[in-house]
N, C-alpha and C. Protein backbone atom coordinates (compact mmCIF):
# COMPACT_ATOMS: atom_id res chain seq x y z
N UNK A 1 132.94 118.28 97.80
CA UNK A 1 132.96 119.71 97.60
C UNK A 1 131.51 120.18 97.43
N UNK A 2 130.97 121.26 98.35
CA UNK A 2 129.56 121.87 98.09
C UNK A 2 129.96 123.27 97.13
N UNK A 3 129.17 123.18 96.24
CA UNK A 3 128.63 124.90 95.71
C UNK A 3 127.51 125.18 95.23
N UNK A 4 127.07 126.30 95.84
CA UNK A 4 125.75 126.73 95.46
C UNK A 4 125.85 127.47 94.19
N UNK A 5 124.71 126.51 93.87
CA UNK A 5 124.21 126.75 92.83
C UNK A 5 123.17 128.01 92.41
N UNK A 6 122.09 128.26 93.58
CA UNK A 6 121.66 129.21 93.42
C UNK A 6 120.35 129.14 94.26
N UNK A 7 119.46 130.43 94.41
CA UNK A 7 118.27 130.32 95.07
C UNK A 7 116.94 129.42 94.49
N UNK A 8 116.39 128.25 95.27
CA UNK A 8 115.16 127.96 94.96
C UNK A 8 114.35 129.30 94.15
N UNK A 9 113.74 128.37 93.05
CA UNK A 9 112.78 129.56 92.15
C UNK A 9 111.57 129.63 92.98
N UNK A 10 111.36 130.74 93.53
CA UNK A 10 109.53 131.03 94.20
C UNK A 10 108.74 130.95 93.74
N UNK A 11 108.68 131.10 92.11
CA UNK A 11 107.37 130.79 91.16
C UNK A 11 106.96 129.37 91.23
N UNK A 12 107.99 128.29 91.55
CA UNK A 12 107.93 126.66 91.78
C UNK A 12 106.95 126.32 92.24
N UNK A 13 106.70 126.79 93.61
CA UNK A 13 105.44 126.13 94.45
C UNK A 13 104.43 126.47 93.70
N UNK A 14 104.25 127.71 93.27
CA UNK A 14 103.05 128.14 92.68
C UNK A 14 102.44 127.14 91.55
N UNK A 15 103.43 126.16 91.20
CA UNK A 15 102.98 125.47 89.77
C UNK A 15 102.70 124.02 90.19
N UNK A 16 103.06 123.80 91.52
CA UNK A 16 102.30 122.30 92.01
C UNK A 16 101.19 121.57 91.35
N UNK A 17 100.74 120.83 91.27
CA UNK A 17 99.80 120.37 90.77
C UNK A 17 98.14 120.56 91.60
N UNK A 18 98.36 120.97 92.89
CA UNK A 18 97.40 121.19 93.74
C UNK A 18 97.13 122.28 93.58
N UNK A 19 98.34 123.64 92.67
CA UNK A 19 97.62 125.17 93.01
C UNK A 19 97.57 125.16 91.76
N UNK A 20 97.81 124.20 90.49
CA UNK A 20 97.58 124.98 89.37
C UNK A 20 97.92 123.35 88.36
N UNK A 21 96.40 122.85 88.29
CA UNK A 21 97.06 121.51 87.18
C UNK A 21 97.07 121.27 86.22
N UNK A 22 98.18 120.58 85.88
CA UNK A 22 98.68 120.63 84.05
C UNK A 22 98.20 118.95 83.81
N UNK A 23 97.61 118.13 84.36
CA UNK A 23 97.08 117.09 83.36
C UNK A 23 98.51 115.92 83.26
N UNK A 24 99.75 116.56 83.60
CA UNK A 24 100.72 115.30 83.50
C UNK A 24 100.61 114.36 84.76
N UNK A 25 100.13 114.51 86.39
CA UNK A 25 99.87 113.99 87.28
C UNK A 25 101.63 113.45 87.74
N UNK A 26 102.32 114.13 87.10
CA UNK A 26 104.20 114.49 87.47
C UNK A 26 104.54 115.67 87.95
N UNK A 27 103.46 117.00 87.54
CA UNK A 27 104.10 117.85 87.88
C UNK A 27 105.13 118.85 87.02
N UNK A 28 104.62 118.42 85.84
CA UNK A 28 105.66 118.74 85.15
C UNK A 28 106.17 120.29 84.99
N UNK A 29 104.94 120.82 85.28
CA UNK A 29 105.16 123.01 85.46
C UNK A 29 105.72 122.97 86.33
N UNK A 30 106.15 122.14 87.64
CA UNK A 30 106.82 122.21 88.33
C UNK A 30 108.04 122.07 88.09
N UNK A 31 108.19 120.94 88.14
CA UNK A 31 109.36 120.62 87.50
C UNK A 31 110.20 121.21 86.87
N UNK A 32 109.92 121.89 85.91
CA UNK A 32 110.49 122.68 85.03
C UNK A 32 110.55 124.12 85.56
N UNK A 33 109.95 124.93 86.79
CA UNK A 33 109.97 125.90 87.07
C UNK A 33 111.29 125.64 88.20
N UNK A 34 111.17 124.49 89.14
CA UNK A 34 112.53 124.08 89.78
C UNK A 34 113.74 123.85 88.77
N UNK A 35 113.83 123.38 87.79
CA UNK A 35 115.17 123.19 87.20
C UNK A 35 115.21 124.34 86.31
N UNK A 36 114.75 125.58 86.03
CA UNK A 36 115.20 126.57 85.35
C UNK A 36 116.73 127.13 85.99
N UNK A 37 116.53 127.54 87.30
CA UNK A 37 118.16 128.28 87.69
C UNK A 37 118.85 127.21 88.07
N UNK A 38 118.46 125.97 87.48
CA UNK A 38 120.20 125.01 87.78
C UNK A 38 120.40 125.52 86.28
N UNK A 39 121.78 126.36 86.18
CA UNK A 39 122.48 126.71 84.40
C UNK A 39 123.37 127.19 85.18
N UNK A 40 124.82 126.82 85.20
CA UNK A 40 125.95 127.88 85.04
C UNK A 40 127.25 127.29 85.31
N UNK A 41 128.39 127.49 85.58
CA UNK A 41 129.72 127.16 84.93
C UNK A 41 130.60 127.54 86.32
N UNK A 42 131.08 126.62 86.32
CA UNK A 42 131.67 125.96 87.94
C UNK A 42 132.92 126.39 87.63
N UNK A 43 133.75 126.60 88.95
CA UNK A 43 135.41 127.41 88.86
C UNK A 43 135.93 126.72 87.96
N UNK A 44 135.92 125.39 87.80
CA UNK A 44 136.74 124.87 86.86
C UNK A 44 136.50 124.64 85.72
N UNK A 45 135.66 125.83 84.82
CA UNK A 45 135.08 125.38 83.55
C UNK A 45 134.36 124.74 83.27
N UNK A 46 133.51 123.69 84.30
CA UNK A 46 132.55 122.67 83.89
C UNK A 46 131.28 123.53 83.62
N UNK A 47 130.29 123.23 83.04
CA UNK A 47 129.15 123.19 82.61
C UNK A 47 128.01 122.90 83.88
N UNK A 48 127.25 123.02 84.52
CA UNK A 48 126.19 122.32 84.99
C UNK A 48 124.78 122.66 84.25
N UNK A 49 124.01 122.01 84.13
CA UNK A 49 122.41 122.32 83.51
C UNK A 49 121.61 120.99 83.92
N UNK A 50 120.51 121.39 84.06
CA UNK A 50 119.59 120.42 84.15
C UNK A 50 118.03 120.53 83.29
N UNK A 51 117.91 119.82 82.81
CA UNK A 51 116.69 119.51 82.09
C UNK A 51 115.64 118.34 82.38
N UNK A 52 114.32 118.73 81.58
CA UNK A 52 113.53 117.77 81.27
C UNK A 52 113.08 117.85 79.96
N UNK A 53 113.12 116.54 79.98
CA UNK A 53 112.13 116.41 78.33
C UNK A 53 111.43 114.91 78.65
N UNK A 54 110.12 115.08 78.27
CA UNK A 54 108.65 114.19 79.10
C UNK A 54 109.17 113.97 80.52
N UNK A 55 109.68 112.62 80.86
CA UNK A 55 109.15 112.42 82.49
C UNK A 55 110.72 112.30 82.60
N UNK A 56 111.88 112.34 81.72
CA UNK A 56 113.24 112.57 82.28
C UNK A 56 114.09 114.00 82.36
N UNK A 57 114.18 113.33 83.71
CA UNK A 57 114.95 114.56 83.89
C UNK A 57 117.03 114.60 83.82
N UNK A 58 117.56 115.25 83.38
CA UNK A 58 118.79 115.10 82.90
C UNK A 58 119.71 116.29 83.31
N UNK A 59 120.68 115.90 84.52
CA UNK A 59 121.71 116.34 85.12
C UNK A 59 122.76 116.43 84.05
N UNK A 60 123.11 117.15 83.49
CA UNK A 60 124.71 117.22 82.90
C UNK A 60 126.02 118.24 83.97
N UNK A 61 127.18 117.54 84.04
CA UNK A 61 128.37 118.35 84.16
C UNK A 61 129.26 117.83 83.95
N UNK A 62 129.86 119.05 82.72
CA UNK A 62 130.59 118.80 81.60
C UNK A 62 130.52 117.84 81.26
N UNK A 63 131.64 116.80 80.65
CA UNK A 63 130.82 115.89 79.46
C UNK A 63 130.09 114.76 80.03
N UNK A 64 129.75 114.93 81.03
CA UNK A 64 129.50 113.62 82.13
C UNK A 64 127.52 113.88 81.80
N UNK A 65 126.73 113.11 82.06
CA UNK A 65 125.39 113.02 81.73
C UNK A 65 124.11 111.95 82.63
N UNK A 66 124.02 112.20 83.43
CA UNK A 66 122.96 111.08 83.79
C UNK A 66 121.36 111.43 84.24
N UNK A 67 121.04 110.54 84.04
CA UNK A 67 118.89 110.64 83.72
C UNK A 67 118.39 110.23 85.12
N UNK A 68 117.21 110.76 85.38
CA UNK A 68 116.87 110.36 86.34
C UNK A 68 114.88 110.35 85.83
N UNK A 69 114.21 109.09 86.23
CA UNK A 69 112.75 109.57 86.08
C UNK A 69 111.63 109.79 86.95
N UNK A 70 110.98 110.47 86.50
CA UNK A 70 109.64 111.33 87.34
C UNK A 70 108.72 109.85 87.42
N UNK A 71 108.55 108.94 88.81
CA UNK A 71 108.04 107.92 88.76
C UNK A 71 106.59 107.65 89.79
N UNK A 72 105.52 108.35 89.54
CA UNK A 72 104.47 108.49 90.00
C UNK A 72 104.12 107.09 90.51
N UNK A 73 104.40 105.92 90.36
CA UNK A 73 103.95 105.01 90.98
C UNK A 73 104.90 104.62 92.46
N UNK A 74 105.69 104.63 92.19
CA UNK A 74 106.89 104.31 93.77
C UNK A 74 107.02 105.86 94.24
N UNK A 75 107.13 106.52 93.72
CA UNK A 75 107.05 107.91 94.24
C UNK A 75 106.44 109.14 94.72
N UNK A 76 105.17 108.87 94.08
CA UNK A 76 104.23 109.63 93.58
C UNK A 76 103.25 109.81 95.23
N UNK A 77 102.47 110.45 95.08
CA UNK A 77 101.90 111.15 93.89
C UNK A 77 102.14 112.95 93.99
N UNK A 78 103.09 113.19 94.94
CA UNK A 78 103.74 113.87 95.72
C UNK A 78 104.83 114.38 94.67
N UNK A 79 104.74 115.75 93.90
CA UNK A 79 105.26 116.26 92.62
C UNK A 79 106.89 116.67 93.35
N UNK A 80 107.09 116.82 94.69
CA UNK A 80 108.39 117.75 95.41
C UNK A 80 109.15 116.04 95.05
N UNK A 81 108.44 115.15 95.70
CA UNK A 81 108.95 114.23 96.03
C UNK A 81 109.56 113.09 94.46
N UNK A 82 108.65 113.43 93.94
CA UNK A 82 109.30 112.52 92.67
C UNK A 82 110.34 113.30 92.00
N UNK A 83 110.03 114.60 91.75
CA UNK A 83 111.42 115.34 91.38
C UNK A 83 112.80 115.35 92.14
N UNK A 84 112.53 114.84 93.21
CA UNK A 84 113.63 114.94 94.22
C UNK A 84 114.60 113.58 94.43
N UNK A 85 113.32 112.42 94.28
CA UNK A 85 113.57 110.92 93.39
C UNK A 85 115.01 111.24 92.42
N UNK A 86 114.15 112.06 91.52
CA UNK A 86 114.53 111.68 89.79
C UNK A 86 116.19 112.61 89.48
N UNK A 87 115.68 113.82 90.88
CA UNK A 87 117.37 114.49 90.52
C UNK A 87 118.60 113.23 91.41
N UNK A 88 117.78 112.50 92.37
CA UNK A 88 118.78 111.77 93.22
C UNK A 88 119.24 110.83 92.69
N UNK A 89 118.47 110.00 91.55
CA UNK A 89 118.50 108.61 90.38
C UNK A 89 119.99 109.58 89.23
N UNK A 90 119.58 110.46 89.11
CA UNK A 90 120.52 111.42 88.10
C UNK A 90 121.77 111.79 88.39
N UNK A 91 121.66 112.29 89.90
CA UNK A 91 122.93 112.40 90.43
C UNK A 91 123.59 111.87 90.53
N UNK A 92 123.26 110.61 91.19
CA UNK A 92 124.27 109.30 91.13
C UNK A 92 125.16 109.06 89.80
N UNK A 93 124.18 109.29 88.82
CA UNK A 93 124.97 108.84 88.00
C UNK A 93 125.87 109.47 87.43
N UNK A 94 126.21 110.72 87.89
CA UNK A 94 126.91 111.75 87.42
C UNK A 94 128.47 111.71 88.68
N UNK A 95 127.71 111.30 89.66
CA UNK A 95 128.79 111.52 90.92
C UNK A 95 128.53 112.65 91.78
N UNK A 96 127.73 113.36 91.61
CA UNK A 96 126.79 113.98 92.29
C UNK A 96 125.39 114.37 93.25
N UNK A 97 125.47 115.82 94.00
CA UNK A 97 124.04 115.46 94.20
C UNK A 97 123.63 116.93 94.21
N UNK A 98 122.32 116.87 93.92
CA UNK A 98 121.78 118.40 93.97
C UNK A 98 121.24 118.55 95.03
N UNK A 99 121.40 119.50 96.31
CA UNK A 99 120.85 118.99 97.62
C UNK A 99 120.24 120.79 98.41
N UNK A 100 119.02 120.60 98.75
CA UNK A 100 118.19 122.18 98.98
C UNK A 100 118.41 122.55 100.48
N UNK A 101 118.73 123.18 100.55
CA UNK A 101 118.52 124.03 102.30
C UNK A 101 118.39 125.26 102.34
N UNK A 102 117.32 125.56 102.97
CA UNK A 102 116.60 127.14 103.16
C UNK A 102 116.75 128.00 101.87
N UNK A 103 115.61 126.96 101.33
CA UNK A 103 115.53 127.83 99.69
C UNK A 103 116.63 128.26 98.85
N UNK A 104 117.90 127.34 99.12
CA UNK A 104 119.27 127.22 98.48
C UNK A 104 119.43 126.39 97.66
N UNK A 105 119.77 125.98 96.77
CA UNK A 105 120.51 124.90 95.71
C UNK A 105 121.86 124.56 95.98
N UNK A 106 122.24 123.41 96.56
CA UNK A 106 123.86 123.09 96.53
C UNK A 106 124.20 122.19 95.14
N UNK A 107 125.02 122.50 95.31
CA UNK A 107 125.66 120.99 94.02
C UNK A 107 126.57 120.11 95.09
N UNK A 108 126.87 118.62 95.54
CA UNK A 108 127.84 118.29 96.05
C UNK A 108 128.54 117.23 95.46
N UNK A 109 129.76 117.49 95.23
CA UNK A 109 130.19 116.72 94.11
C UNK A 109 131.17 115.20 95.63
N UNK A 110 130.94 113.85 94.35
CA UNK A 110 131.52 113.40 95.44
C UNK A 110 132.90 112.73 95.36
C-alpha cells in the first residue's frame, strides 16, 4: 500500500553541508529539515513520525519502532545519500519504506 505522506521540505537542500556547514560532516541541518513533515496519522489510526537524535534516525508507526544510522564511512560523504541509507536501515525494520518522487514523500507499507 503507497500513501503520501507529503511534499519534500524546500528549505532541505538549502541546509546541505556544501551550502551551509554545521561541523557534524552527517548533515545533520539536513537531516532534520527532511524529516520535519514526516508527522501525521494514517486512515487507520496509526501514528507515523520520524526523528533524529545524534546520528539515529527513528521511523515510528504506531507501536512498531525501528533505527536506522547516518553512516559517513560506507555511505558518506554524500548527506542525501546517508539519510536515505539510514531511513532504508529503519524502514526495514518497521516493514516499511519511505520512498521520494518529484519532491513527494510516499510511505509504502509492505
Amino acid at each position: 500500500m503507497r500513501i503520501r505522506i507529503g511534499d519534500v521540505n524546500p528549505k532541505a537542500e538549502a541546509q546541505l553541508p556544501e551550502n551551509e556547514p554545521d561541523g557534524s560532516s552527517v548533515g545533520v541541518n539536513y537531516t532534520d529539515a527532511y524529516l520535519k513533515p514526516i508527522k501525521l496519522t494514517l486512515e487507520d489510526g496509526r501514528k507515523l513520525t520520524a526523528t533524529r537524535r545524534g546520528l539515529k534516525v527513528t521511523l515510528k508507526l504506531g507501536t512498531v519502532s525501528g533505527d536506522g544510522l547516518l553512516r559517513r564511512i560506507e555511505h558518506g560523504p554524500d548527506a542525501k545519500n546517508m539519510l536515505r541509507q539510514a531511513l532504508e536501515e529503519a524502514g526495514e525494520a518497521i516493514g516499511a519504506e519511505i520512498v521520494e518522487e518529484d519532491g513527494v514523500l510516499y510511505l509504502e507499507t509492505m
